[in-house]
Each structure stands twice: as C-alpha cells, then as structure tokens.
C-alpha atoms as a PDB file:
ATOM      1  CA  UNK A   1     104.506 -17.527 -47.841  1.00  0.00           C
ATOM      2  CA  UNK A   2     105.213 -21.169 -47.482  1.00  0.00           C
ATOM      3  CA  UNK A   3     107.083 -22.681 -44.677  1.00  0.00           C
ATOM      4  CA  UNK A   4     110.107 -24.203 -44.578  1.00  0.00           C
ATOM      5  CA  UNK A   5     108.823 -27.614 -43.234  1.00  0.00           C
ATOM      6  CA  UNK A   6     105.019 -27.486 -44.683  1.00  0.00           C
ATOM      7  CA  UNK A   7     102.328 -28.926 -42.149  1.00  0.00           C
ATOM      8  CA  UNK A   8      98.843 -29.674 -42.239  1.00  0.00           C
ATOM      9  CA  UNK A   9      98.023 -29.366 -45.987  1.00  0.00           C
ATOM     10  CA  UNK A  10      94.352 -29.500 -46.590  1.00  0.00           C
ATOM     11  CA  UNK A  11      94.123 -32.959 -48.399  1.00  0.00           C
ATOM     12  CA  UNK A  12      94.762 -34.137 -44.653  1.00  0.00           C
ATOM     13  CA  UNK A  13      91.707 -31.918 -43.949  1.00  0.00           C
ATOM     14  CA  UNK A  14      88.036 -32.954 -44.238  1.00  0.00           C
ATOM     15  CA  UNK A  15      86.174 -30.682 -46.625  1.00  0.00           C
ATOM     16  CA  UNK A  16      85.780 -27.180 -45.297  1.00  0.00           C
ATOM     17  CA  UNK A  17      87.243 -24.392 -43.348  1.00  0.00           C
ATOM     18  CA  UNK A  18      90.460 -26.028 -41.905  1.00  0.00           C
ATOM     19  CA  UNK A  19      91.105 -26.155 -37.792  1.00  0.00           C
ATOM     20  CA  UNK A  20      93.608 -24.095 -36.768  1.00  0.00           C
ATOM     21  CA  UNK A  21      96.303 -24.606 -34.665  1.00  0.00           C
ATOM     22  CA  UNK A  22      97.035 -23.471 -31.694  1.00  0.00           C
ATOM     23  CA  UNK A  23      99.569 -20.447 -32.338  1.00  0.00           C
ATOM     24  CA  UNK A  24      96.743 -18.737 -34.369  1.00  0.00           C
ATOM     25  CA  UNK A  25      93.548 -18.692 -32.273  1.00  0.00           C
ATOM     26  CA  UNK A  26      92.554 -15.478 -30.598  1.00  0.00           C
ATOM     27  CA  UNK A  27      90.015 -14.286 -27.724  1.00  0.00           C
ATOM     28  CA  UNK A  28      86.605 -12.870 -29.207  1.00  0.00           C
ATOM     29  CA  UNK A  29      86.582  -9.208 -29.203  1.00  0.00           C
ATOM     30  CA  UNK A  30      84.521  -7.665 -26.031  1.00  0.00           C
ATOM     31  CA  UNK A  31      84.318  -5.361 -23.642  1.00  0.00           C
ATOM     32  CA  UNK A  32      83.700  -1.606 -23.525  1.00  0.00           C
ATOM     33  CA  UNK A  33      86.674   0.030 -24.843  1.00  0.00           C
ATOM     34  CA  UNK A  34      86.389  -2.275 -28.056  1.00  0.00           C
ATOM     35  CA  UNK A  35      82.044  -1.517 -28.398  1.00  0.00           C
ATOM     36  CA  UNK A  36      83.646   2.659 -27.736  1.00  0.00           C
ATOM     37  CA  UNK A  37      85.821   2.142 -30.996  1.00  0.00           C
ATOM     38  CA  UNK A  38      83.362   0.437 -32.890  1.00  0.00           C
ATOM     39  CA  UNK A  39      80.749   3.261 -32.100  1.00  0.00           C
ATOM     40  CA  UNK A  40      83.045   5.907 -33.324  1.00  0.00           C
ATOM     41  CA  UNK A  41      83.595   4.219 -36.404  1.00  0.00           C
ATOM     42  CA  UNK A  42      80.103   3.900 -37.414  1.00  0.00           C
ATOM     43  CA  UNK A  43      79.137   7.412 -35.842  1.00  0.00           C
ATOM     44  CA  UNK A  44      81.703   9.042 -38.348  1.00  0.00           C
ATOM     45  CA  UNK A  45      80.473   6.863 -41.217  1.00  0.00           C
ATOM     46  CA  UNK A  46      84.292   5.288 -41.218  1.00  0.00           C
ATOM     47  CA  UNK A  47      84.849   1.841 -42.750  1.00  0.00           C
ATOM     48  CA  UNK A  48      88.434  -0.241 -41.103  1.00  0.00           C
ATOM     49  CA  UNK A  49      89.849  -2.820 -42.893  1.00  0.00           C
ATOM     50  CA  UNK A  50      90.267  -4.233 -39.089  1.00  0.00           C
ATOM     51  CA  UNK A  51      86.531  -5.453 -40.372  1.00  0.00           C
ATOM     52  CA  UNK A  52      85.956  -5.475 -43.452  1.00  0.00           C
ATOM     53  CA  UNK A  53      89.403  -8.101 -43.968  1.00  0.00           C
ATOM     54  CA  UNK A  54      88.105  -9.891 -40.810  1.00  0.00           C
ATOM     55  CA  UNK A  55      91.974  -9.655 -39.648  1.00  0.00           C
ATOM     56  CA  UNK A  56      92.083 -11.961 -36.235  1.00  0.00           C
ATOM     57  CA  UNK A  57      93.595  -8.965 -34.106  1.00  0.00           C
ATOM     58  CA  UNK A  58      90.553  -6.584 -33.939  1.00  0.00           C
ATOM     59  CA  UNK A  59      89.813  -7.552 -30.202  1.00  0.00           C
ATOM     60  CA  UNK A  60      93.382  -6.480 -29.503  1.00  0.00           C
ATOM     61  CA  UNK A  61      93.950  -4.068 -31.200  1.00  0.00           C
ATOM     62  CA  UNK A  62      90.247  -1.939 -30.711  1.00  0.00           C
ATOM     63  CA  UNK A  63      90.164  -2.723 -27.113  1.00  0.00           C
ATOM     64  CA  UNK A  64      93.536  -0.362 -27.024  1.00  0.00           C
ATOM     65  CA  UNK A  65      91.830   1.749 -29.452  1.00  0.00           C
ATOM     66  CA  UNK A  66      93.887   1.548 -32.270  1.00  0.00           C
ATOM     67  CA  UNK A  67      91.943   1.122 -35.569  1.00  0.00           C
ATOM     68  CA  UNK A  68      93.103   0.742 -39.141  1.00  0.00           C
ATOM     69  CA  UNK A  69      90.939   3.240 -41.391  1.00  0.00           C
ATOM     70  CA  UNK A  70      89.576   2.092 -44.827  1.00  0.00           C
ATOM     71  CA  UNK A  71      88.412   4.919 -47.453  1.00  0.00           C
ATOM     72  CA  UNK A  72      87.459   5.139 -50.624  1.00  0.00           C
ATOM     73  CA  UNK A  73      84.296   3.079 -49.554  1.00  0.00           C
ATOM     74  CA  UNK A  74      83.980  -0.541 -48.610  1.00  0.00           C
ATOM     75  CA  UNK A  75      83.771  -1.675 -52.467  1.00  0.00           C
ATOM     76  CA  UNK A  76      86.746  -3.495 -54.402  1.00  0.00           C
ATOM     77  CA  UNK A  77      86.467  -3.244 -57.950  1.00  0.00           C
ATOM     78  CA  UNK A  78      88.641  -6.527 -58.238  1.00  0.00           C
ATOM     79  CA  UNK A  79      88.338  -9.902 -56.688  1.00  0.00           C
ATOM     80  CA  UNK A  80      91.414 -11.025 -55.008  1.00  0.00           C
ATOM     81  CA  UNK A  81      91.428 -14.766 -54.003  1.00  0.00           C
ATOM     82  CA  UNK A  82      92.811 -13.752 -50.940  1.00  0.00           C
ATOM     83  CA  UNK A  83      90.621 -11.118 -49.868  1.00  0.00           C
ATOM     84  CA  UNK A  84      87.230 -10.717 -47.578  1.00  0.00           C
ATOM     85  CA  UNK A  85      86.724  -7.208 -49.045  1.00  0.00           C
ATOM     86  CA  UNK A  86      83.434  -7.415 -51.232  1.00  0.00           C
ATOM     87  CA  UNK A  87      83.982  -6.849 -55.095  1.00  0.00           C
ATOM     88  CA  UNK A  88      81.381  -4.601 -57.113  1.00  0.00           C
ATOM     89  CA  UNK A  89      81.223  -1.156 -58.201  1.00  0.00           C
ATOM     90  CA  UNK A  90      81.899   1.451 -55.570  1.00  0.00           C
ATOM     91  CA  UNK A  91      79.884   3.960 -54.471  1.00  0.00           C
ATOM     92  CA  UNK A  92      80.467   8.062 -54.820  1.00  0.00           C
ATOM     93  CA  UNK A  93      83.448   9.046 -52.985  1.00  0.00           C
ATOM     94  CA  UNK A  94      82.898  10.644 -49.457  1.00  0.00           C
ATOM     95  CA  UNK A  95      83.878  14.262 -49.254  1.00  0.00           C
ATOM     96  CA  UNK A  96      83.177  14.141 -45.756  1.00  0.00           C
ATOM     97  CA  UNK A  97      85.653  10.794 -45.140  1.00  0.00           C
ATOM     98  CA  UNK A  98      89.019  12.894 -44.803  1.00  0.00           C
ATOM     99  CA  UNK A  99      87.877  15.054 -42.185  1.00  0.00           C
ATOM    100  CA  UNK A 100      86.193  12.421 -40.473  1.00  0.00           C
ATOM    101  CA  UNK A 101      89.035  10.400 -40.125  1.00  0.00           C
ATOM    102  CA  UNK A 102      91.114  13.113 -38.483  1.00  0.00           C
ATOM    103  CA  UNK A 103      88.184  13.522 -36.419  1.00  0.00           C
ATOM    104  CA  UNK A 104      88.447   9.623 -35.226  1.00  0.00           C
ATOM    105  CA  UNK A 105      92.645   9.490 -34.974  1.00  0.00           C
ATOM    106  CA  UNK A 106      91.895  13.068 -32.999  1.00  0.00           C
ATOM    107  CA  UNK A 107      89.345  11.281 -30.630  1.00  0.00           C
ATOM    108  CA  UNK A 108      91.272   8.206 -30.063  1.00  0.00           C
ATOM    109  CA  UNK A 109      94.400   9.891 -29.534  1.00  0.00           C
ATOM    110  CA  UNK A 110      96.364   8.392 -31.993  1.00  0.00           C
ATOM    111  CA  UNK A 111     100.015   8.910 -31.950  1.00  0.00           C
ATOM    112  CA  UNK A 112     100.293   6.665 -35.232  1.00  0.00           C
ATOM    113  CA  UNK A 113      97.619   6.167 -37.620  1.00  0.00           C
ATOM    114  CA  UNK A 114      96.770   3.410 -40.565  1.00  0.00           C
ATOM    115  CA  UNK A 115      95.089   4.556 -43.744  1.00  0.00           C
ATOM    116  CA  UNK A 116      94.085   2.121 -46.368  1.00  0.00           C
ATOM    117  CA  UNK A 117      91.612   1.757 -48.722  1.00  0.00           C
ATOM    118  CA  UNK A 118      90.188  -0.601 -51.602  1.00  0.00           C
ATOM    119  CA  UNK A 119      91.033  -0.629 -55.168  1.00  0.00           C
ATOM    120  CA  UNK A 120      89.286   1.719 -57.235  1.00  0.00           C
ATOM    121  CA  UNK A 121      89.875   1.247 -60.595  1.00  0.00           C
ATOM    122  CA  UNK A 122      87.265   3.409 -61.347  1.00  0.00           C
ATOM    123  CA  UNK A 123      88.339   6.246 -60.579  1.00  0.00           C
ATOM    124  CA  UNK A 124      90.833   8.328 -62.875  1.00  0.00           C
ATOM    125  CA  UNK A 125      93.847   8.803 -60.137  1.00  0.00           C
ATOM    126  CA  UNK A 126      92.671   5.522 -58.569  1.00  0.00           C
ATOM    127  CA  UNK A 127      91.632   7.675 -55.323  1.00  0.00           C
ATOM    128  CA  UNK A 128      95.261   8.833 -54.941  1.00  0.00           C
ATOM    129  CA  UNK A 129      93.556  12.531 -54.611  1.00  0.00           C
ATOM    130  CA  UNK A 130      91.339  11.128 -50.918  1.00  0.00           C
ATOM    131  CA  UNK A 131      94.547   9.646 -49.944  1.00  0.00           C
ATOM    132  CA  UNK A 132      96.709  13.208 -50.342  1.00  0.00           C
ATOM    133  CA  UNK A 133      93.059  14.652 -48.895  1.00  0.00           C
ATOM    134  CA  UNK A 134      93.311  12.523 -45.629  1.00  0.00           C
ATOM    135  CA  UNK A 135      96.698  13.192 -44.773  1.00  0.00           C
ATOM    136  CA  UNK A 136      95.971  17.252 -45.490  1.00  0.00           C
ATOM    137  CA  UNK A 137      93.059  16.890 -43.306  1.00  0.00           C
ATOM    138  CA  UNK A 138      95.257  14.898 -40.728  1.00  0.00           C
ATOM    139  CA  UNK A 139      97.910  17.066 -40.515  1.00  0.00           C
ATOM    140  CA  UNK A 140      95.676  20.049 -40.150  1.00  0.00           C
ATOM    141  CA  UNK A 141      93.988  18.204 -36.762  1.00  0.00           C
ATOM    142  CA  UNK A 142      96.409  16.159 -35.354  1.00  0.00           C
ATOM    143  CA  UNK A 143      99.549  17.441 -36.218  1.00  0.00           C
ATOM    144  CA  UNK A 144     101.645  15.404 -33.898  1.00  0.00           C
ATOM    145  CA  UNK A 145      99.837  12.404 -35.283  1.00  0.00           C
ATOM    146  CA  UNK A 146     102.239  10.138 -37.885  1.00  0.00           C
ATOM    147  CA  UNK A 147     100.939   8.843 -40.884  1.00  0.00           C
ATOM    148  CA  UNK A 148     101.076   5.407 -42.481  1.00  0.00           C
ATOM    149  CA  UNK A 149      99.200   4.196 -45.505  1.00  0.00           C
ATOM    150  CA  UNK A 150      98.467   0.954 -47.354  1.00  0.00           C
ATOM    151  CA  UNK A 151      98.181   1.653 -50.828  1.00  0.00           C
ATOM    152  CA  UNK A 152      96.638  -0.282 -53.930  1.00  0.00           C
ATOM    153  CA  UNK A 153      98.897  -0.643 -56.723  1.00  0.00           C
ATOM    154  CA  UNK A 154      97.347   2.712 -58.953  1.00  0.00           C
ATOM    155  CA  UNK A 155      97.096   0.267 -61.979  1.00  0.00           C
ATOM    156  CA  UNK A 156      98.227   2.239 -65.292  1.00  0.00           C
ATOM    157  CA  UNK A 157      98.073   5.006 -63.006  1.00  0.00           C
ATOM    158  CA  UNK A 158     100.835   4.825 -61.208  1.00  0.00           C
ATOM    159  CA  UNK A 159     103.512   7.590 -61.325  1.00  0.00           C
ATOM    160  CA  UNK A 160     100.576  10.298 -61.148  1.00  0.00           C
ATOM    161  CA  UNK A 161      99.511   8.650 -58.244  1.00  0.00           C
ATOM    162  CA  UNK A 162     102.648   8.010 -56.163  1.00  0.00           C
ATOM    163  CA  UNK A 163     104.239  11.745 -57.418  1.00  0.00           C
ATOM    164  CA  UNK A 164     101.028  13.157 -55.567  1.00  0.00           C
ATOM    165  CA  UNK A 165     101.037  11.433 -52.567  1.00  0.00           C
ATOM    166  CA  UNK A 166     104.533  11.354 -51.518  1.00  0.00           C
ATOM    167  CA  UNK A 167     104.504  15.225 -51.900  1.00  0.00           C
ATOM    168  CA  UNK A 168     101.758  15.117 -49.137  1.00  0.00           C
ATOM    169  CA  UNK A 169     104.423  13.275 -47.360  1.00  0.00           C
ATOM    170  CA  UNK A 170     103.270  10.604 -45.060  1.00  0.00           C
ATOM    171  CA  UNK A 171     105.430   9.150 -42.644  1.00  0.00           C
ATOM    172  CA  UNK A 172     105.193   5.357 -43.705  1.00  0.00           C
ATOM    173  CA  UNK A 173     104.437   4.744 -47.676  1.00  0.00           C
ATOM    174  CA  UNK A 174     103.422   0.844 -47.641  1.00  0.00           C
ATOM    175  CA  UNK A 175     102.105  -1.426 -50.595  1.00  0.00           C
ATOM    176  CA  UNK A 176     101.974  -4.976 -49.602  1.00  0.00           C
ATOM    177  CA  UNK A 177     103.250  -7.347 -52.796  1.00  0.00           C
ATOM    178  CA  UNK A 178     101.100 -10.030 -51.413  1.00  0.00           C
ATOM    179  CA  UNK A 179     103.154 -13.207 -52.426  1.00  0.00           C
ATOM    180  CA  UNK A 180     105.703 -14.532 -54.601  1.00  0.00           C
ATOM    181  CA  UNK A 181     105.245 -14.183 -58.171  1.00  0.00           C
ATOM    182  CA  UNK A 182     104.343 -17.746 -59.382  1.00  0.00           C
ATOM    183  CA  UNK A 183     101.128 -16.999 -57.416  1.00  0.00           C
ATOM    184  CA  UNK A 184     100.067 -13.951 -58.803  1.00  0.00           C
ATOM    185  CA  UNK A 185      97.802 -15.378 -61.726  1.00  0.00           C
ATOM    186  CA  UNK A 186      95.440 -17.196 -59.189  1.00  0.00           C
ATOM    187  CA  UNK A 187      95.391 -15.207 -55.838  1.00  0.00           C
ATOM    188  CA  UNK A 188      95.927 -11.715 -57.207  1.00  0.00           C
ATOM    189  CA  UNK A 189      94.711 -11.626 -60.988  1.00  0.00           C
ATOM    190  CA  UNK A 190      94.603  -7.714 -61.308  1.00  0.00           C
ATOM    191  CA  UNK A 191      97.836  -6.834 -60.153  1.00  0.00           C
ATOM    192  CA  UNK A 192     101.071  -7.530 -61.127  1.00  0.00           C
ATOM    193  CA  UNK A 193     104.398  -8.103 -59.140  1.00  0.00           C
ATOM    194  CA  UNK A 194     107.008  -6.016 -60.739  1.00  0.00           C
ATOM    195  CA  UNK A 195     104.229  -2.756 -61.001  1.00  0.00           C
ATOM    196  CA  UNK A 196     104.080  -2.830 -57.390  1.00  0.00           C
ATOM    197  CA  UNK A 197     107.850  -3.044 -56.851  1.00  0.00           C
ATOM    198  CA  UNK A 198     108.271  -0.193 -58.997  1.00  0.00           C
ATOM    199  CA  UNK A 199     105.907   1.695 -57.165  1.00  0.00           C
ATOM    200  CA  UNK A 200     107.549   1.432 -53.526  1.00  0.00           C
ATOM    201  CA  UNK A 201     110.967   1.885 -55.405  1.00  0.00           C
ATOM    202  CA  UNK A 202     109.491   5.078 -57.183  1.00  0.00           C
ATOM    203  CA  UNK A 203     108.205   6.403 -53.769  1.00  0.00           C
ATOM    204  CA  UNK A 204     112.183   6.194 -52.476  1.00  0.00           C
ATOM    205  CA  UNK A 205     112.803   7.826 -55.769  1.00  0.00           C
ATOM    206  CA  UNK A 206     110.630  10.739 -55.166  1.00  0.00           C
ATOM    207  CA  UNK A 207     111.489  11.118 -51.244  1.00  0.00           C
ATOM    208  CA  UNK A 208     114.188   8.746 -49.729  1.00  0.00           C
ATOM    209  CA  UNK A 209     113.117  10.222 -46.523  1.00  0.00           C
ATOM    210  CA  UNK A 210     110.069   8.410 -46.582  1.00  0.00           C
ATOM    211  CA  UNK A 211     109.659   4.728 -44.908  1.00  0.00           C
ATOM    212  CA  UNK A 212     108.643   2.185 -47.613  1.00  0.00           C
ATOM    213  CA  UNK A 213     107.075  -0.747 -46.161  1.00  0.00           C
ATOM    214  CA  UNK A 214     105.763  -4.107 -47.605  1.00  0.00           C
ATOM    215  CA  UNK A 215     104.324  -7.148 -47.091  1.00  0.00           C
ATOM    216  CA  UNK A 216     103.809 -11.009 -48.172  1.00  0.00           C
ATOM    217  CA  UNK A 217     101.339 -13.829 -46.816  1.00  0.00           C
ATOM    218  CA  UNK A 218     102.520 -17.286 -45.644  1.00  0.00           C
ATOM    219  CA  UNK A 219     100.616 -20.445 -46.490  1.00  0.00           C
ATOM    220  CA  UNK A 220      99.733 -20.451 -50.014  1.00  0.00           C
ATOM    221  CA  UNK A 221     101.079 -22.533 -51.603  1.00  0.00           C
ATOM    222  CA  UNK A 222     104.915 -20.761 -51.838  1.00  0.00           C
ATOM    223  CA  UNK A 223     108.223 -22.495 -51.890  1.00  0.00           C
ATOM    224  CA  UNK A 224     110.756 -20.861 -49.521  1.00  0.00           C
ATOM    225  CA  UNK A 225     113.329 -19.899 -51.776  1.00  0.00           C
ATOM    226  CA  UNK A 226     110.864 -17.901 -53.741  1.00  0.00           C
ATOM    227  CA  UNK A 227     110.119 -15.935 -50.311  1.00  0.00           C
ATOM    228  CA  UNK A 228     114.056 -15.470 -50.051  1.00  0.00           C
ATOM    229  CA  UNK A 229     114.107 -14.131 -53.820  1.00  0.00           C
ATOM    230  CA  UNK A 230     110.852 -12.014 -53.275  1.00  0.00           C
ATOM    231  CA  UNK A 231     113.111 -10.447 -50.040  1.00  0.00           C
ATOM    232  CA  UNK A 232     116.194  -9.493 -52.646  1.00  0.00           C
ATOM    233  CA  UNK A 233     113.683  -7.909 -54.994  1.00  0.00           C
ATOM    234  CA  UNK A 234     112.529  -6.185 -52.139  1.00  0.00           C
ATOM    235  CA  UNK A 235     115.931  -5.354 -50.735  1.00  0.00           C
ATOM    236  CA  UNK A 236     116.751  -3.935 -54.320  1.00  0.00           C
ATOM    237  CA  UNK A 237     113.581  -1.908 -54.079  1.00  0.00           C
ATOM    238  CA  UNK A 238     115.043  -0.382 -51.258  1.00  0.00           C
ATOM    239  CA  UNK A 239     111.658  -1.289 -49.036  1.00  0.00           C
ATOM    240  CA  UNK A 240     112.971  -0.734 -45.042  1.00  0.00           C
ATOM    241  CA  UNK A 241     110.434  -2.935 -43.546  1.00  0.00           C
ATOM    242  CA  UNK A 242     109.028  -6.075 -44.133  1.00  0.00           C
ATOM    243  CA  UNK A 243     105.726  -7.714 -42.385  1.00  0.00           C
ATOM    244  CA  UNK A 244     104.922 -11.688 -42.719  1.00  0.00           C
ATOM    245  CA  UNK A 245     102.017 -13.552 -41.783  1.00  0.00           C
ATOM    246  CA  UNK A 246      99.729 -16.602 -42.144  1.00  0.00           C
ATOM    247  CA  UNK A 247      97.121 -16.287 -44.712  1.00  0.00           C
ATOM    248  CA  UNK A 248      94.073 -17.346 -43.465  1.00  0.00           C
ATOM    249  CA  UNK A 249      91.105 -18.455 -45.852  1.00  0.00           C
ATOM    250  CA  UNK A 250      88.249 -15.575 -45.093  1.00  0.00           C
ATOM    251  CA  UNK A 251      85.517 -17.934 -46.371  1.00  0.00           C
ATOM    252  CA  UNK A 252      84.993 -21.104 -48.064  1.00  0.00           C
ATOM    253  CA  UNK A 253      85.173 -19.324 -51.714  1.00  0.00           C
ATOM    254  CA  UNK A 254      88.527 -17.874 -51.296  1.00  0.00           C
ATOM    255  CA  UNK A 255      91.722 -19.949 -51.845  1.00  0.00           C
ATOM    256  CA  UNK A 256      92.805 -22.513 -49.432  1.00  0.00           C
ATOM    257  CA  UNK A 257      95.387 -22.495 -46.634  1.00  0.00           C
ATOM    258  CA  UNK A 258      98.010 -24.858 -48.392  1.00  0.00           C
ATOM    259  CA  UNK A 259     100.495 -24.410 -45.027  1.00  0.00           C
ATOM    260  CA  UNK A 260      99.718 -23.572 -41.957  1.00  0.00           C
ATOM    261  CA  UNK A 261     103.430 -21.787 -41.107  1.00  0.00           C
ATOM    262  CA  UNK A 262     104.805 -22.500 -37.480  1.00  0.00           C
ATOM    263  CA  UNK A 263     105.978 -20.037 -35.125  1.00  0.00           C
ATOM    264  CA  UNK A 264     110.148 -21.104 -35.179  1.00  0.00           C
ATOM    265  CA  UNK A 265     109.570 -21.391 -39.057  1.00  0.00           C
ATOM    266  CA  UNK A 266     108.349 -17.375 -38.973  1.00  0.00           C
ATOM    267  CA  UNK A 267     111.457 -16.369 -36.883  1.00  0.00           C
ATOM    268  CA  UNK A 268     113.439 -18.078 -39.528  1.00  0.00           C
ATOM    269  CA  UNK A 269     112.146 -16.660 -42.288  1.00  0.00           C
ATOM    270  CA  UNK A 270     113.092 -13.248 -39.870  1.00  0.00           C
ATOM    271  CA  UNK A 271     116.578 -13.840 -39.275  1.00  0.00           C
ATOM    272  CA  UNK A 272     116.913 -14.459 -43.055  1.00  0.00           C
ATOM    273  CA  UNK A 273     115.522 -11.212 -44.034  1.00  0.00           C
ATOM    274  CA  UNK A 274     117.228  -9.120 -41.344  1.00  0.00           C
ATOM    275  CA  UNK A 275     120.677 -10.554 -42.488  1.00  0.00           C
ATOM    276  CA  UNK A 276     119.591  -9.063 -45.652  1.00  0.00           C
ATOM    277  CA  UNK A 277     119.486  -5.668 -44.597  1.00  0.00           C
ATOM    278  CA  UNK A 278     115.946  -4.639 -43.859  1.00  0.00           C
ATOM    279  CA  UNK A 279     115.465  -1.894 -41.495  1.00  0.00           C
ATOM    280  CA  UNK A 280     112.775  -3.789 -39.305  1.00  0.00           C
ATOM    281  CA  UNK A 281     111.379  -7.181 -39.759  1.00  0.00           C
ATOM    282  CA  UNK A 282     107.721  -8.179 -38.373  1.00  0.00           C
ATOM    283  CA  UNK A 283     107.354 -11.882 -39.127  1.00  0.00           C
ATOM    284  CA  UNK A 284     104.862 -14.025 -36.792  1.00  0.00           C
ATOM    285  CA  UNK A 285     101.515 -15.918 -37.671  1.00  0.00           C
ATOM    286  CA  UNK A 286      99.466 -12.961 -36.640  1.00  0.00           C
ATOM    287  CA  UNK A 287     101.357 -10.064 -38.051  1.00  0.00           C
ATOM    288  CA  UNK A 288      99.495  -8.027 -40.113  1.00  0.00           C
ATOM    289  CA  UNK A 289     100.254  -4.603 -42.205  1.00  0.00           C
ATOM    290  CA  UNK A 290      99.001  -2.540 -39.321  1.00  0.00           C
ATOM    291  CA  UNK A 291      99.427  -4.556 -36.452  1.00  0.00           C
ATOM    292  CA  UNK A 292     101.627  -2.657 -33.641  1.00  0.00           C
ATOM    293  CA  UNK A 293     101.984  -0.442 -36.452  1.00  0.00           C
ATOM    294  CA  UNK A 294     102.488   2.391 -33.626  1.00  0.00           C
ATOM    295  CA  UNK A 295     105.318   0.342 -31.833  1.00  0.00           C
ATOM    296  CA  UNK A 296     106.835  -0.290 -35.185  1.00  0.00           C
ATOM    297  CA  UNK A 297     107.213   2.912 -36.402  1.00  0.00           C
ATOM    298  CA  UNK A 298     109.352   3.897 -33.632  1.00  0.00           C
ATOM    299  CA  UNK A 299     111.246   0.826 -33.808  1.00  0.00           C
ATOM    300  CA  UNK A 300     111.965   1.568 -37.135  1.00  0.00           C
ATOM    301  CA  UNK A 301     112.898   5.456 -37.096  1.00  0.00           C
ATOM    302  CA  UNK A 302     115.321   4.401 -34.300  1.00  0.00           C
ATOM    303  CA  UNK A 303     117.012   2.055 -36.544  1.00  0.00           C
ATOM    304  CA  UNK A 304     117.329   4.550 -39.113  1.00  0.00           C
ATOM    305  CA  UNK A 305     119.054   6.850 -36.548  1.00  0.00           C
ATOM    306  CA  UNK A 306     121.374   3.429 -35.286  1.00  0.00           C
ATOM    307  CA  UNK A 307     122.825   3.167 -38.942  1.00  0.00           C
ATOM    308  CA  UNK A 308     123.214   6.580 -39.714  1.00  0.00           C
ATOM    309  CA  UNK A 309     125.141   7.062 -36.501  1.00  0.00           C
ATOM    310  CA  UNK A 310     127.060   3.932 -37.655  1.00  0.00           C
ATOM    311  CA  UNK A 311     127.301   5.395 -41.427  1.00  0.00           C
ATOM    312  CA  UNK A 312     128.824   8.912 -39.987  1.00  0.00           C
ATOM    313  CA  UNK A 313     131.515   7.439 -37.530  1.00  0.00           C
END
C-alpha cells in the first residue's frame, strides 16, 4: 500500500536491509509470560505465524498470551515475494494439530482465537478439511471461544473449499488480498486478485452472518488511488473489515520496501475507507491480520448491532 506522500525510497538507501523509522521499531520480546507461550507452542507441536512471518508484534502480543496458530505445517508450496514462510513441499498433515490447538486456546484462555495456515496446493481440498477440523475440535473445548481464520486462496479449489468451511461456521472468515492488482505478477505470482475477491464475496454468499475480513500491505510500490479502487472492490465484495499495514522486507531476498508509509498518511488512508462503508477499519504501520484481533472482534460485532439498530428505526 503506497503512501500518499512516498518517503524514504530505497535508492536513498545504501545497499541492504533499510533503517527504519521511528513509528515502526518495537521492544525485543522477553520476559516470562512470553518464554510460557512459546513453551506451549512447541510442547503441543503448534507452529504461529506470529513466528514463522517474523510479524514485529510477537513480544506484545505473547507476553499477553495471545498467539496466532499456523496449521497445515510450516511449509508453503509457493513463494510469495512478500513472505518469510519457507517454500518446499509440506510434510503429512497432523491429525493430532486440531485438537492440539483447542488444547492451547483452552490453556491460554482465549476468548478470541486466530487460525491460519500455509498454502497447500498439494493437497486435494487445499487443507480446507483441518481448517473445518480445528474449528470442530474448538468448539467442542472451548465453546465460548470465537473463531477467526486467515485463509489461502483454495486455488481451483475454491467453492468446495469455502462451501465446507463456512458450514463449520467460524466467527470471522478472513483472506487477506495482499495488494493492489498491478502488483500481483511480482509479489504474489500464484494467486490472483479477482479469485480471492470472489472467495470472501462467496463466503457472504453462503452465510451473510459471517464477518468477512481482509487485508492489504503498504509500501510496495502502490499508487494511492489503486488502494482507494482495491477498497471499492472490496466494498462491492461486501468485506466488513479492513486491516492496513507497512510491509516490511523479511530478508534481503524478498522484495524491497519501496515506501515506508507514515503514521497521519495510515489514518488517512482510514478515514477514506470508513467513509466508504466498512464496518471497522484497522489501518496503522503495525497492524497486522491478527493483531488485537480479540479487541476487534468486539468492536466490530458492536458495529453490526449500531447499524442494524439504525437500519430498524
């Protein structure tokens, strides 16, 4: 997502990882509340994308014990340009993984709980079944526990996929488009733009009850009336909430920050997309998919409630 006055493009940098500014640096993650989480994880053989995407937030959010889960192995079989995930083939699926995820959301107590996984292309539902399998296996533990997930995009899979997961019904159905179309060729190759809109619009399709969610990166490269136009395809999608954040390059190989995206430029880009009409908005350097995913969900069913209290007077 590019900003709307672009600063600090990397031909101003010297060669290598770019410094970043000031907005976007974060404590080290410590302390024994964060080392409790990260014990759990690897007791219950459980891999987070909190890790595995190196996301900036993991001392915050594991030190208050909240911790995104990734199944279906810690394998991509794609390479996104984007992505710190490592690419190969993918090992045997877990049959142990759904349970033991209830097992971690029961022993964290989590009110509100992230499931995500990588792309497995390998598999013939694309691992829609452990997805349906971890929210059965959630729902039989902790009950009271909602239930988000971050989907792949099911390539050529698709409407098998979605039809079977929506009728486990989780609480928050979210497939993040990435970034605006022009893009797509170089930082995600294996997926393509309109597919994943018409998944989140065929998940309101199947069950209008159900949150859709989505979200784009800032900094790549994007002009910012392609961010506006990838918010109307969204809006038309009917998607309720939208996340934005900087992109942040994982490592050397992956493609460069072109913009590092200020703070007053994110809270434009927010106002924009509220005046739209999206349910919630989450759009800061830091924000990530799952980040105060928890807060947000509330935030979000009580907007519902505020326009359909409007809607019936």
């Amino acid at each position: 997502m590019n900003e709307i006055t672009p600063i600090a493009h990397p031909a101003a940098q010297p060669e290598g990882r770019q410094r970043k500014p000031d907005w976007i640096r974060v404590k080290a993650p410590m302390g024994a509340v964060f080392n409790e989480t990260k014990g759990l994880m690897r007791r219950l053989g459980l891999n987070t994308v909190c890790e595995e995407a190196a996301c900036p937030n993991i001392g915050e959010c594991w030190t208050k014990k909240h911790a995104t889960v990734m199944i279906l192995g810690d394998t991509c079989t794609r390479a996104c340009a984007f992505c710190n995930v490592k690419t190969g083939m993918p090992r045997a699926v877990d049959a142990l993984e759904p349970q033991h995820t209830a097992d971690a959301a029961a022993e964290l107590g989590l009110e509100h709980i992230v499931i995500t996984s990588v792309d497995r292309d390998d598999l013939p539902d694309g691992g829609a079944s452990q997805f349906v399998k971890v929210i059965e296996a959630l729902r039989r533990t902790t009950p009271t526990t909602t239930i988000e997930i971050l989907t792949p995009d099911f390539r050529n899979k698709a409407q098998a996929a979605i039809e079977s997961i929506v009728t486990a019904r989780p609480d928050v159905y979210n497939h993040n488009l990435e970034t605006v179309p022009r893009l797509y060729p170089t930082i995600r190759p294996g997926a393509r733009y309109y597919a994943s809109l018409r998944l989140l619009e065929s998940v309101k399709r199947h069950d209008p009850s159900i949150f859709t969610k989505s979200g784009v990166m800032l900094g790549l490269g994007e002009e910012r009336l392609e961010v506006h136009q990838v918010m109307d395809d969204m809006r038309s999608a009917d998607i309720d909430f939208l996340t934005m954040g900087q992109y942040l390059q994982p490592t050397p190989r992956h493609a460069k920050v072109l913009d590092f995206v200020t703070p007053k430029a994110f809270d434009a880009y927010a106002a924009i997309a509220r005046a739209k009409g999206f349910l919630l908005v989450a759009s800061s350097p830091l924000t990530r998919s799952s980040y105060h995913a928890g807060d947000d969900f509330a935030r979000l069913r009580a907007a519902r409630e505020a326009k359909l209290a409007t809607v019936r007077v």
